[in-house]
N, C-alpha and C. Protein backbone atom coordinates (compact mmCIF):
# COMPACT_ATOMS: atom_id res chain seq x y z
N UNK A 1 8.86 -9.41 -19.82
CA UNK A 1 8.69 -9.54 -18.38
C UNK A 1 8.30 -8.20 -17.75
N UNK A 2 9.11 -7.08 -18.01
CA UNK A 2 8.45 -5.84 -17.84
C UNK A 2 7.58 -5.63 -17.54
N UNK A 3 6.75 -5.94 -18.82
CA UNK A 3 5.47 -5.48 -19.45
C UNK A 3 3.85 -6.28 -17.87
N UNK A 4 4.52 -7.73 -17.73
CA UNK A 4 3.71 -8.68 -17.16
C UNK A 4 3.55 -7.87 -15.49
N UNK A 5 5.26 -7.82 -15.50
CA UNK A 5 5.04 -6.68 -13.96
C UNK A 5 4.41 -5.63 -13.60
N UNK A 6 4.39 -4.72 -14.69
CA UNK A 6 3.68 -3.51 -14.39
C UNK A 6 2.30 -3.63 -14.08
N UNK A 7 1.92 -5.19 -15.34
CA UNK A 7 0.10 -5.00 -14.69
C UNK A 7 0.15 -5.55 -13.36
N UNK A 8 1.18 -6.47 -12.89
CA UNK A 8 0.93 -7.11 -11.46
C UNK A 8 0.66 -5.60 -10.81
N UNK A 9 1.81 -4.85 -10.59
CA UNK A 9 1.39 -3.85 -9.84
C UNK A 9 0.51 -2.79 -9.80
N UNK A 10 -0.46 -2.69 -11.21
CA UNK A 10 -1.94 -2.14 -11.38
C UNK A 10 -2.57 -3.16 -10.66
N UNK A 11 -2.45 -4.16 -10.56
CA UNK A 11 -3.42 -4.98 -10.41
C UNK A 11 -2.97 -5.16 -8.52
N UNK A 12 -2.25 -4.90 -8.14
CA UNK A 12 -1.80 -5.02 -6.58
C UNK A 12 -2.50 -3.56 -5.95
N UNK A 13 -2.25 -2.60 -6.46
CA UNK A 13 -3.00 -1.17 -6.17
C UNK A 13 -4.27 -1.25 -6.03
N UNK A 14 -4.67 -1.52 -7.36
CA UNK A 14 -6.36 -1.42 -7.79
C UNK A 14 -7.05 -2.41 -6.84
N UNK A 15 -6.48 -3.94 -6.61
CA UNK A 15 -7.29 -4.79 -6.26
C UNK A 15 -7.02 -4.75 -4.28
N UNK A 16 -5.84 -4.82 -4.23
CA UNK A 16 -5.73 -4.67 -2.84
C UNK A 16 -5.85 -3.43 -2.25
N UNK A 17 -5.53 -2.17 -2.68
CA UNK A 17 -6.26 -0.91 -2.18
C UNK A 17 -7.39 -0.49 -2.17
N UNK A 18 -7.44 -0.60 -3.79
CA UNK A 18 -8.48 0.51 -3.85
C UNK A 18 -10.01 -0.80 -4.19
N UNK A 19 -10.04 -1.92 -3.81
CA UNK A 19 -11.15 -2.87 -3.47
C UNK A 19 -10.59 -3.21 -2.87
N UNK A 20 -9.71 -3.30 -1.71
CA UNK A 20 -9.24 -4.21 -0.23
C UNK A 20 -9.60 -5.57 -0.23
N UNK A 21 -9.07 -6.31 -1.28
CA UNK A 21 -9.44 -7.80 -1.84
C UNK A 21 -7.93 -8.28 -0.80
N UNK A 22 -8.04 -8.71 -0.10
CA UNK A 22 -7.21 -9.76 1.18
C UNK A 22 -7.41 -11.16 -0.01
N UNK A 23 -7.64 -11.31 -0.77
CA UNK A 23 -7.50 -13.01 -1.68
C UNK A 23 -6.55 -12.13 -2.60
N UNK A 24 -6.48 -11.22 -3.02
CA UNK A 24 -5.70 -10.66 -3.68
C UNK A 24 -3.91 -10.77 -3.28
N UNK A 25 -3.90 -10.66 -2.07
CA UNK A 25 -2.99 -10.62 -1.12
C UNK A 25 -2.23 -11.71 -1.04
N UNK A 26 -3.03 -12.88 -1.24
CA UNK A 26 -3.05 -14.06 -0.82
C UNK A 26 -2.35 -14.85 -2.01
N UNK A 27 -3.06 -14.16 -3.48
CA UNK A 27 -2.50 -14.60 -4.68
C UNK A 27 -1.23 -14.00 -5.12
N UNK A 28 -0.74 -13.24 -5.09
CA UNK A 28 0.04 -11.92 -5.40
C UNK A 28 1.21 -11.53 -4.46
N UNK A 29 0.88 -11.83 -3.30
CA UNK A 29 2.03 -11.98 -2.10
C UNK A 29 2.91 -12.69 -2.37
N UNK A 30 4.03 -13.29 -2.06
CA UNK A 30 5.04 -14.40 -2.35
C UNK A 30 4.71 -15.07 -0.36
N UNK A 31 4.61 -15.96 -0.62
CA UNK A 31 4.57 -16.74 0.65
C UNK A 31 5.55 -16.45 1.79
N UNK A 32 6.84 -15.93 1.02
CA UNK A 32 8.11 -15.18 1.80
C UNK A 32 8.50 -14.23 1.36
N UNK A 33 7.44 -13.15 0.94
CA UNK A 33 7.75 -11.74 0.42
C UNK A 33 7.84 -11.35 1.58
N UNK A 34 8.54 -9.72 1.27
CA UNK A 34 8.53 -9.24 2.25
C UNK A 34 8.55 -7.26 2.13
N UNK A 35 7.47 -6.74 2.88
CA UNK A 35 7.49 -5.41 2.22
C UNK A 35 7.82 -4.71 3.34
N UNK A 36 8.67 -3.60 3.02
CA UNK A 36 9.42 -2.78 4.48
C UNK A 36 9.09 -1.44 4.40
N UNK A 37 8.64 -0.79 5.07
CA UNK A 37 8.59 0.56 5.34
C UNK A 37 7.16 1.17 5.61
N UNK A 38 5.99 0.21 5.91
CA UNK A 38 4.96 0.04 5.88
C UNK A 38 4.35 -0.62 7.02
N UNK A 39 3.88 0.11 7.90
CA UNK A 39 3.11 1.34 8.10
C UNK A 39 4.54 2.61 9.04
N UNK A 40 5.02 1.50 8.92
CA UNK A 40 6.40 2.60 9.95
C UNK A 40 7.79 2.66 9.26
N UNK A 41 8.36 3.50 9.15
CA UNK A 41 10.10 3.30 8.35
C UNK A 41 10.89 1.79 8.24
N UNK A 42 10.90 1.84 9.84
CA UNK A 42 11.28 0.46 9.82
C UNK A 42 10.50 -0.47 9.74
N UNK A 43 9.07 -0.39 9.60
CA UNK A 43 8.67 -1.87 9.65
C UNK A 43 8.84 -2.91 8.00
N UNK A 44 9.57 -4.30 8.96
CA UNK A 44 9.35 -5.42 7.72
C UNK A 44 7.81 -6.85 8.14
N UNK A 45 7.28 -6.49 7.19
CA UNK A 45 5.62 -7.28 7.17
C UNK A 45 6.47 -8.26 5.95
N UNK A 46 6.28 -9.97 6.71
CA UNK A 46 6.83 -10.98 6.23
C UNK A 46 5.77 -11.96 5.73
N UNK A 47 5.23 -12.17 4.56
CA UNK A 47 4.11 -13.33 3.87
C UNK A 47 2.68 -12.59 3.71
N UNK A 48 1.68 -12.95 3.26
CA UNK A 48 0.92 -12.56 3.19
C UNK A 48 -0.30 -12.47 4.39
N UNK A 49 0.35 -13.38 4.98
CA UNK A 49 -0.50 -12.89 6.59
C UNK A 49 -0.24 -11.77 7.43
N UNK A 50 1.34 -11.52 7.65
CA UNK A 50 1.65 -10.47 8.26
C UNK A 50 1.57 -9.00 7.47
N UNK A 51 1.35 -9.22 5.79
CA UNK A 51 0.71 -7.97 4.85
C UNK A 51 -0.52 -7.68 5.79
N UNK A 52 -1.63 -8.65 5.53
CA UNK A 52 -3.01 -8.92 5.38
C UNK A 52 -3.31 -7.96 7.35
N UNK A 53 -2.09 -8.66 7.80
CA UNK A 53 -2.58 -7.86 9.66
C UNK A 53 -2.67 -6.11 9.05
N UNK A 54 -1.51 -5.90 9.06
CA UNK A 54 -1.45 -4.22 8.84
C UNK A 54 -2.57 -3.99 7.76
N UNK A 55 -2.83 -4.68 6.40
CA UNK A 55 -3.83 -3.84 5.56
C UNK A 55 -5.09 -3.85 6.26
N UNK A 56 -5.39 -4.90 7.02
CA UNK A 56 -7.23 -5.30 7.68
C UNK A 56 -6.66 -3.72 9.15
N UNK A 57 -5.93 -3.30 9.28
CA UNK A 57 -5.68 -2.48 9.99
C UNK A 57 -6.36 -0.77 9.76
N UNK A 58 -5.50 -0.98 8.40
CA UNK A 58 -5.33 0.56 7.52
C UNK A 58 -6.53 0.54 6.92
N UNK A 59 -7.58 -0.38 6.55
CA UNK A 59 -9.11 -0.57 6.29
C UNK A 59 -9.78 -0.24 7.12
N UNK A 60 -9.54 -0.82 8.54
CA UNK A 60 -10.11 -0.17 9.96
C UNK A 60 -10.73 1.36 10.06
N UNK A 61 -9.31 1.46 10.08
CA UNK A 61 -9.18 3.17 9.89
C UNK A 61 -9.67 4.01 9.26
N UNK A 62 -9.48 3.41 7.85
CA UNK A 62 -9.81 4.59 6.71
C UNK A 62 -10.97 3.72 5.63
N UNK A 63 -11.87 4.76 5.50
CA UNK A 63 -12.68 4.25 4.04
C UNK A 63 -12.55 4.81 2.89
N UNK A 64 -12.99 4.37 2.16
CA UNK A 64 -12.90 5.04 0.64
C UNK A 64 -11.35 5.12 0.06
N UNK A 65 -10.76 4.09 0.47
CA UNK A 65 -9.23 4.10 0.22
C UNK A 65 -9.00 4.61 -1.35
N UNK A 66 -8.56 5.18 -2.02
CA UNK A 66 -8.36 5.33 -3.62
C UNK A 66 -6.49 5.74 -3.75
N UNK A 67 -6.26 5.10 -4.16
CA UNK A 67 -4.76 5.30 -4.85
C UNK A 67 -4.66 5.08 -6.40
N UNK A 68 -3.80 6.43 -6.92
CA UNK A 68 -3.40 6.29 -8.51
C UNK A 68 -2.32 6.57 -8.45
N UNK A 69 -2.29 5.85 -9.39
CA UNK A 69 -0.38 5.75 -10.39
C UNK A 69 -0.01 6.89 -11.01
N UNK A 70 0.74 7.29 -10.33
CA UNK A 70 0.93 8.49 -11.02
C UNK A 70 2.29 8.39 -12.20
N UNK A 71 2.96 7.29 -11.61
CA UNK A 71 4.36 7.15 -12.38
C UNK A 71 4.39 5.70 -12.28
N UNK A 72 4.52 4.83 -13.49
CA UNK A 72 5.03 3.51 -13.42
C UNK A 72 6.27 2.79 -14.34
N UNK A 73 7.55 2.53 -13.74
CA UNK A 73 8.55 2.35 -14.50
C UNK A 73 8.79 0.69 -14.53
N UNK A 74 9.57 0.17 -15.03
CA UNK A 74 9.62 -1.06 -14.88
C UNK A 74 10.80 -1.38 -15.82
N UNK A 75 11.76 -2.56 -15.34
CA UNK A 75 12.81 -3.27 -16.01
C UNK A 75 13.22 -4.69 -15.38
N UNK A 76 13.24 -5.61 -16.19
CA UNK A 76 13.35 -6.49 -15.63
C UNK A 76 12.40 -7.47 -14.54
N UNK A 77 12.80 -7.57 -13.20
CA UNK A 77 11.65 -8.19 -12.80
C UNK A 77 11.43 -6.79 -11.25
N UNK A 78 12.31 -5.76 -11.73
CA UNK A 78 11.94 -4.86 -10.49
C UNK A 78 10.93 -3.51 -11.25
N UNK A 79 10.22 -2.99 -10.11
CA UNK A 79 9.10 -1.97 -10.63
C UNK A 79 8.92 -0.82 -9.92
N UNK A 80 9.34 0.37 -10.79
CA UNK A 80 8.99 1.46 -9.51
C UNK A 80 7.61 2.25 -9.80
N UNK A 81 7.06 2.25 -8.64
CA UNK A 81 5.88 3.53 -8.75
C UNK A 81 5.38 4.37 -7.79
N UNK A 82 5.10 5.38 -8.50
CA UNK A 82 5.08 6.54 -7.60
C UNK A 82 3.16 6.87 -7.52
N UNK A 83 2.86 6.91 -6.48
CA UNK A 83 1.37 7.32 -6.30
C UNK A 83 0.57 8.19 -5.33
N UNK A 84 -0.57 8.64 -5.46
CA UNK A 84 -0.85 9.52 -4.31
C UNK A 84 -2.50 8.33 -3.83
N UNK A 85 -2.32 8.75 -2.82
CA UNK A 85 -3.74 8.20 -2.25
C UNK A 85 -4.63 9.17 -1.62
N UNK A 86 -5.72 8.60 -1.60
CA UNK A 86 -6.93 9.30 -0.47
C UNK A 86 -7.55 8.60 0.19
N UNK A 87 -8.06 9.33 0.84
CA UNK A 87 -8.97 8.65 1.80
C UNK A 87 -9.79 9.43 2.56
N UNK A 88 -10.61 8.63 3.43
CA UNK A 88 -11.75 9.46 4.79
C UNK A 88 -11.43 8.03 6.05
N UNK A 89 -10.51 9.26 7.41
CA UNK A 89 -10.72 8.65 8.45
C UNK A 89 -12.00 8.58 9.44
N UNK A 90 -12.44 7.24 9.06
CA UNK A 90 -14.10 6.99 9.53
C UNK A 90 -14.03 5.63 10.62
N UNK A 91 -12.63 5.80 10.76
CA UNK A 91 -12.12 4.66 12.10
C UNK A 91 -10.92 5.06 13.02
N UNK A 92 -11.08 4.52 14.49
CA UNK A 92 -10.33 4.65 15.00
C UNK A 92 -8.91 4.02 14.84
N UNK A 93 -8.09 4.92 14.79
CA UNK A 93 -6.86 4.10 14.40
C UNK A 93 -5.51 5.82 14.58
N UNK A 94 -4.38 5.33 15.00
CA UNK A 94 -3.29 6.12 14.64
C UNK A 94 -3.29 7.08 15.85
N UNK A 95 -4.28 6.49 17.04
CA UNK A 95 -3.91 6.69 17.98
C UNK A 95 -4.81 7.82 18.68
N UNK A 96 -5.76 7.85 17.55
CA UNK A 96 -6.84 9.23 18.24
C UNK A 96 -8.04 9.00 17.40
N UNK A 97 -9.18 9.01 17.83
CA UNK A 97 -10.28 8.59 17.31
C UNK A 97 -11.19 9.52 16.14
N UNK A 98 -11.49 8.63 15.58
CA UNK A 98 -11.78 9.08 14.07
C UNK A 98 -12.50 10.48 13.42
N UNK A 99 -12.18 10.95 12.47
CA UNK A 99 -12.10 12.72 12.72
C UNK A 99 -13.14 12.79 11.68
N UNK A 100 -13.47 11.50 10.68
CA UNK A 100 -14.25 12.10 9.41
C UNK A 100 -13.88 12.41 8.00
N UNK A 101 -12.23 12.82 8.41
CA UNK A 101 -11.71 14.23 7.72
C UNK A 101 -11.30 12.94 6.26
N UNK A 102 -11.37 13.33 5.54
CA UNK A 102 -10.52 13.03 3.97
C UNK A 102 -8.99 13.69 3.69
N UNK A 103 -8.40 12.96 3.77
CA UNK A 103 -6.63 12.60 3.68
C UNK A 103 -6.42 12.58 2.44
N UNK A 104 -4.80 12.95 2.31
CA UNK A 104 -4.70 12.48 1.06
C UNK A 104 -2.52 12.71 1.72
N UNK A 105 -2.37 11.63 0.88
CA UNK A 105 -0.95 11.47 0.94
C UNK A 105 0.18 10.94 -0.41
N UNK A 106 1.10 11.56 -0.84
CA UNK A 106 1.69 10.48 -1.82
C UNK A 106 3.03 9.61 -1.82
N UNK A 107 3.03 9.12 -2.05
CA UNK A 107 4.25 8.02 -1.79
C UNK A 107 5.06 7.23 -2.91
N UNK A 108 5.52 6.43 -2.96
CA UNK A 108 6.57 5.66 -3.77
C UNK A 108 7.00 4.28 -3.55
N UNK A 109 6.37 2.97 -4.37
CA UNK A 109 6.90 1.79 -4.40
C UNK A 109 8.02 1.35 -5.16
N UNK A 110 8.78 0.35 -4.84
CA UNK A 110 10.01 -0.16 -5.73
C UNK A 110 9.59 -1.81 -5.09
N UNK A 111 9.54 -2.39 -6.06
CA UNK A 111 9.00 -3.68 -5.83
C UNK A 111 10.06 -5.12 -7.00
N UNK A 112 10.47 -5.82 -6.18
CA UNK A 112 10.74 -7.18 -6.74
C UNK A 112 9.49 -8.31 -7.19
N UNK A 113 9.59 -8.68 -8.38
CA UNK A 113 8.60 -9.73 -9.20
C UNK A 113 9.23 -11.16 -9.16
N UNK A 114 8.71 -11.87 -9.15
CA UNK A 114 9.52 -13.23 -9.57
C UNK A 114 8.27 -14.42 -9.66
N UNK A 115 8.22 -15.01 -10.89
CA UNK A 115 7.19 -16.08 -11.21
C UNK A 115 5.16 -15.20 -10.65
N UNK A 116 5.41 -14.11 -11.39
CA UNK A 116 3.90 -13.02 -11.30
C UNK A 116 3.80 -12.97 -9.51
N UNK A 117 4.80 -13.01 -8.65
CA UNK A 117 4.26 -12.74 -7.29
C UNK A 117 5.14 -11.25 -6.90
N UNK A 118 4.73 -10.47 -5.90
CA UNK A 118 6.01 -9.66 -5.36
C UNK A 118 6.45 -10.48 -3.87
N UNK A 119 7.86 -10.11 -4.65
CA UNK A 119 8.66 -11.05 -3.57
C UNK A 119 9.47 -9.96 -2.22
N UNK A 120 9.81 -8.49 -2.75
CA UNK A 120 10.27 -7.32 -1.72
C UNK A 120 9.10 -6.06 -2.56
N UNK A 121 9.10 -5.61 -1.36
CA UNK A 121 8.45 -3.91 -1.38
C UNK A 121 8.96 -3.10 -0.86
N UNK A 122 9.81 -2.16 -1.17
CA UNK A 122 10.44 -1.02 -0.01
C UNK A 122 8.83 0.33 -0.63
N UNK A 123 8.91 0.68 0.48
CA UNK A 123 7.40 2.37 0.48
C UNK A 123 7.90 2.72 1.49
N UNK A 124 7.60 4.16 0.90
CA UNK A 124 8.37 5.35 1.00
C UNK A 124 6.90 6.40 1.08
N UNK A 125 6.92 6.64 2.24
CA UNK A 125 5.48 8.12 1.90
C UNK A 125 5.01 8.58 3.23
N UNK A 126 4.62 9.65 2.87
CA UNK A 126 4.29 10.68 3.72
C UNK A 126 2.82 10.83 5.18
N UNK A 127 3.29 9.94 5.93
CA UNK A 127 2.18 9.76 6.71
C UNK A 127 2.18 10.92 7.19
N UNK A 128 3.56 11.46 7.62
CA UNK A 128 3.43 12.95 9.00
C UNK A 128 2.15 13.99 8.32
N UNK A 129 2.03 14.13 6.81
CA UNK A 129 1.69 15.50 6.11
C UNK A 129 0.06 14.59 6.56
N UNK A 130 -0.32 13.12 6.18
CA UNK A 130 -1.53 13.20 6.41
C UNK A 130 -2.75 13.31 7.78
N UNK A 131 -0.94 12.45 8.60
CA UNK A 131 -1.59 12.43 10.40
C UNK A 131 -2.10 14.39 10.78
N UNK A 132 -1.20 15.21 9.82
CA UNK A 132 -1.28 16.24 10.66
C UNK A 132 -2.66 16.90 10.09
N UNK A 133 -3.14 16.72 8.59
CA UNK A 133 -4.06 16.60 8.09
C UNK A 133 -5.32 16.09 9.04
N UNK A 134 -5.25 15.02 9.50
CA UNK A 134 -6.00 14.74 9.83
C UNK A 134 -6.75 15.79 11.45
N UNK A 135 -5.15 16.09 12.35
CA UNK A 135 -5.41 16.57 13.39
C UNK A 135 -5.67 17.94 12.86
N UNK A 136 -5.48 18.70 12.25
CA UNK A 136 -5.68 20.07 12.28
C UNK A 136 -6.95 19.89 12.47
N UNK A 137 -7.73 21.56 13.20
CA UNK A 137 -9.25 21.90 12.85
C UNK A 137 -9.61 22.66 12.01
């Protein structure tokens, strides 16, 4: 089971980040998953529609999304991974209009599996280091 999880979550990175496949979302979501800490500490995004609002969001915003695995553990049907991302803000979004600039941030998933879907996501990562990234000149 391990083994089946870890590719879900290559395959949740690769296909929903870094190709922004929303059918991906759709397959792979749990109908009553639920992932918390994303795009805000507290936020909980409930099914794959309320995923799909915030990601068609964070696409808005940013192009060239790329995230790698930097660390992937796994036991049972829970999975942790640790990754950095990049990007170029080439959209308005986050409250000040779009700078151009290429971001980069890293962060940390812990994710529940059950029957190949994720059913919880807690993320954990560093927006302040990239917002400020972004504002510096």
């Amino acid at each position: 089971m391990s083994e089946q999880n870890k590719a879900l979550a290559r395959r949740w990175f690769e296909e929903v980040w870094n190709q922004g496949s929303e059918s991906t979302i759709d397959e792979l979501f749990h109908p009553q998953g639920k992932a918390y800490g994303f795009p805000e500490p507290e936020s909980v995004l409930i099914g794959p529609e309320g995923f799909k609002t915030i990601h068609r969001q964070f696409h808005k915003a940013f192009g060239d999304i790329h995230i790698d695995i930097d660390d992937l553990l796994s036991e049972g049907d829970r999975v942790a991974i640790r990754w950095t991302c990049t990007m170029i803000h080439n959209g308005d979004g986050l409250g000040f209009p779009a700078t151009g600039k290429k971001a980069n941030f890293s962060g940390s998933s812990f994710i529940n599996c059950r029957d190949g879907k994720l059913t919880e996501g807690w993320n954990f990562m560093d927006l302040t280091k990239m917002t400020l990234q972004l504002q510096n000149k």
